[in-house]
Protein backbone atom coordinates (compact mmCIF):
# COMPACT_ATOMS: atom_id res chain seq x y z
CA UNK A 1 0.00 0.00 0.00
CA UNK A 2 1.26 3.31 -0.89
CA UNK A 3 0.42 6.36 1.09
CA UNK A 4 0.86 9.66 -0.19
CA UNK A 5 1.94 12.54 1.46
CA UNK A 6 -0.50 15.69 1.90
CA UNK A 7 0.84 19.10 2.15
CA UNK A 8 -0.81 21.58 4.79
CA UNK A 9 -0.84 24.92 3.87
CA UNK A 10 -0.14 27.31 6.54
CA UNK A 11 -3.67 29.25 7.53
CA UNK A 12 -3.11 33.29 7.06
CA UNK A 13 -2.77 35.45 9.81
CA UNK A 14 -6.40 35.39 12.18
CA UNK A 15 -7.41 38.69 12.85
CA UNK A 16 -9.95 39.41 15.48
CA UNK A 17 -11.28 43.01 15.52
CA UNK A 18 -13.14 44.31 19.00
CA UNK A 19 -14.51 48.05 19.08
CA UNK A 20 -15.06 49.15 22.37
CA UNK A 21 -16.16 52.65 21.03
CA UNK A 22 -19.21 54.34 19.27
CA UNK A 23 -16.77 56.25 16.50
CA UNK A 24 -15.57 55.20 12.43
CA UNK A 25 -12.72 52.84 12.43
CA UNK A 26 -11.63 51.39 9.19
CA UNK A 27 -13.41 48.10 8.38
CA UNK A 28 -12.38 44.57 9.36
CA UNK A 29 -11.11 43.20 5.71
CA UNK A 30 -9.04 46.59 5.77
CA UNK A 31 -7.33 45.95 9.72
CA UNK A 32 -7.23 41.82 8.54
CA UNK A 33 -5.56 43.17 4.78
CA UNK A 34 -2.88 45.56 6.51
CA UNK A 35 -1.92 42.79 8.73
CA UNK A 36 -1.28 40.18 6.31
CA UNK A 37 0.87 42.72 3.99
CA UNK A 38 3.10 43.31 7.43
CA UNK A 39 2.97 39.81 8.81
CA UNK A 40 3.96 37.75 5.95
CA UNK A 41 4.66 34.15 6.58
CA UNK A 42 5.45 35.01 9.71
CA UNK A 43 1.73 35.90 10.65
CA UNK A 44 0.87 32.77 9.10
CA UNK A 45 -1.27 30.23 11.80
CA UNK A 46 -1.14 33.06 14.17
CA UNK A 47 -3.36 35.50 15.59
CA UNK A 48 -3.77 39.32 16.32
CA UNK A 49 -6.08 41.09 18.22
CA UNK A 50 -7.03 44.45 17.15
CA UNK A 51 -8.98 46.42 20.05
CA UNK A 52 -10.62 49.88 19.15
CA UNK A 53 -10.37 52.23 22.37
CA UNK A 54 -11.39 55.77 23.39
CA UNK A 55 -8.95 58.08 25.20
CA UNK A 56 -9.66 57.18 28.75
CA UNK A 57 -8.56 53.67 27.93
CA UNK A 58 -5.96 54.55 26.29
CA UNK A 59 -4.75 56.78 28.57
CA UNK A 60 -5.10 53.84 31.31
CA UNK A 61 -2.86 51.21 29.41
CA UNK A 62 0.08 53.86 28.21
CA UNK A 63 0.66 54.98 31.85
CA UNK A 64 0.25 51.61 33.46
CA UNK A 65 2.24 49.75 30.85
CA UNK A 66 5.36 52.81 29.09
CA UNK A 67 5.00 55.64 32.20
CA UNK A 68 3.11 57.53 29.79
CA UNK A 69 0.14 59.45 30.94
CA UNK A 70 -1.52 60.48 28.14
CA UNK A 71 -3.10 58.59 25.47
CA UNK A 72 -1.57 57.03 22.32
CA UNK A 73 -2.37 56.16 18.82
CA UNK A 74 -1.24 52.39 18.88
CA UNK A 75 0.04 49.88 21.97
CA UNK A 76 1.54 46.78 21.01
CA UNK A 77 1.10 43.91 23.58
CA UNK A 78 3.14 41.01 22.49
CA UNK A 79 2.10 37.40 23.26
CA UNK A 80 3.85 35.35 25.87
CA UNK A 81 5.65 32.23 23.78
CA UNK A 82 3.27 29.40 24.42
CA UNK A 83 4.28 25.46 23.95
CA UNK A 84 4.37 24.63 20.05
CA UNK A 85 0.60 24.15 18.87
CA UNK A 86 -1.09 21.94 16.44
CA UNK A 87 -0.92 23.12 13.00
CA UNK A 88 -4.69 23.34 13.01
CA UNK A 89 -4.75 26.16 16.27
CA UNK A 90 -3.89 29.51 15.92
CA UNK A 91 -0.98 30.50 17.97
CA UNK A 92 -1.37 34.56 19.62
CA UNK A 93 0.55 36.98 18.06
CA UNK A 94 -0.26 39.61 20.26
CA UNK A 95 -2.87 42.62 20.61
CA UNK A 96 -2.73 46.19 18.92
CA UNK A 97 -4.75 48.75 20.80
CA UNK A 98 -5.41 51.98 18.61
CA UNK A 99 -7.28 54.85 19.74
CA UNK A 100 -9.45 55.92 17.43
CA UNK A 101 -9.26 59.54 18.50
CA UNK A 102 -5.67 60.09 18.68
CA UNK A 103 -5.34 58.53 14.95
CA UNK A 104 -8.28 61.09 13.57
CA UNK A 105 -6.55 64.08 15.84
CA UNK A 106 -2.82 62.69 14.40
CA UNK A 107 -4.35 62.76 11.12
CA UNK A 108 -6.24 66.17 10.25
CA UNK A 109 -3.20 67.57 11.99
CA UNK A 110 -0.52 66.12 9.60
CA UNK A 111 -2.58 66.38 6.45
CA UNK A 112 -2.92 62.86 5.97
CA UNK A 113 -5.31 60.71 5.05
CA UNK A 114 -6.83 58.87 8.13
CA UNK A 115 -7.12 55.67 6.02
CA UNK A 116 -3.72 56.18 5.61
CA UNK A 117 -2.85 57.02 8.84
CA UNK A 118 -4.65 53.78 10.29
CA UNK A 119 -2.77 51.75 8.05
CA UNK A 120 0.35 53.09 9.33
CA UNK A 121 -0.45 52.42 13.31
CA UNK A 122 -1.55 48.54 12.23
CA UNK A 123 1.92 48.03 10.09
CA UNK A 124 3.90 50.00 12.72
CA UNK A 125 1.67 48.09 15.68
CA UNK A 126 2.47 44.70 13.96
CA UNK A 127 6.04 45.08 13.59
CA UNK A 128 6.39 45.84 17.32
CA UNK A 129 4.25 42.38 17.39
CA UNK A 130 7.41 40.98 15.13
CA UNK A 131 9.78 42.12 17.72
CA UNK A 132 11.15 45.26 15.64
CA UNK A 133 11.64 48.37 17.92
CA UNK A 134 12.71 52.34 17.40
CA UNK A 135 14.82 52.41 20.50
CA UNK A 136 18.48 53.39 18.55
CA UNK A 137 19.00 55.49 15.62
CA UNK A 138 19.47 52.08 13.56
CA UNK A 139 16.80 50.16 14.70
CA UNK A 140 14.50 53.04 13.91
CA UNK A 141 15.67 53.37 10.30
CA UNK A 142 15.01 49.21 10.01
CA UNK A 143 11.56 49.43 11.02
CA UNK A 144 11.15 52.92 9.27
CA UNK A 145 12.07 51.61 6.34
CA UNK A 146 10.20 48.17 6.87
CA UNK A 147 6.94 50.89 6.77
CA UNK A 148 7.30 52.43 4.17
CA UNK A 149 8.15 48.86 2.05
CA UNK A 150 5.04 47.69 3.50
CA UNK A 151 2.89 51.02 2.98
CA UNK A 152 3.94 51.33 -0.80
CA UNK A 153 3.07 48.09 -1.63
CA UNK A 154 -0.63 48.88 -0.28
CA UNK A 155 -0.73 51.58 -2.06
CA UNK A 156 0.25 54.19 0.37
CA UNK A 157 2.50 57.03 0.80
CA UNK A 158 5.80 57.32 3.02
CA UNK A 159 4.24 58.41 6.40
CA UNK A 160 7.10 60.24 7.38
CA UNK A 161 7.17 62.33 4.28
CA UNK A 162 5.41 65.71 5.23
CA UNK A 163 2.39 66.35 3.82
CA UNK A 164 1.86 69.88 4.17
């Protein structure tokens, strides 16, 4: 009896959108989309959470978690490394939190377009996800230029071109 051997393909990146605020946020296909341009392979059988907060919330998770008491546009809350998982489970990523509010304030106040400006805080979110960082001169080039890679090839603009 011959068997045969069957080839799994890896399951994209699982995306799990939660909106814990009455305001416009870009749709899921768009947050899910962005993702999967950043993540790669390497987003494939894992999974991101992408949580939708107000200030207040915000504001509550940057000073508990950086010192920072204000709020932010994006948080980026890594995943503890878990025990290797079937193929067939989706192995956490990590969670994004963007406030909507800072990106639409961020936004109208650079010129850009918030669309654009939302795809920029889920690439730059997901790359903190991937372990890149902005801490040294060098590293912030890497993941600068990682962003703009990224960006362009959705169809976006260099975010840290001015606009005006």
């Amino acid at each position: 009896m011959r068997t045969r051997a069957v080839r799994i393909e890896p399951r994209p990146v699982r995306l799990e959108v939660q909106r814990r605020v009455l305001t416009w946020a870009p749709r899921n296909a768009d947050f899910a989309r962005w993702a999967a341009a950043v993540l790669g392979r390497r987003g494939a059988n894992r999974e991101v959470t992408v949580c939708v907060v107000g200030p207040a919330e915000s504001r509550r998770l940057n000073a508990r978690y950086r010192g920072k008491d204000k709020p932010t546009n994006v948080l980026s809350f890594p995943a503890a490394a878990l025990p290797a998982a079937a193929a067939a489970t989706a192995v956490p990523l990590g969670d994004l939190v963007i406030c909507a509010q800072v990106v639409r304030t961020e936004a109208l106040a650079q010129g850009k377009p918030l669309q654009a400006h939302w795809a920029h805080l889920v690439v730059h979110g997901a790359l903190h996800l991937l372990g890149y960082d902005h801490e040294s001169e060098s590293d912030a080039r890497r993941m600068e230029r990682r962003e703009i890679s990224v960006l362009r090839a959705l169809g976006f603009a260099n975010p840290y071109r001015s606009v005006r």
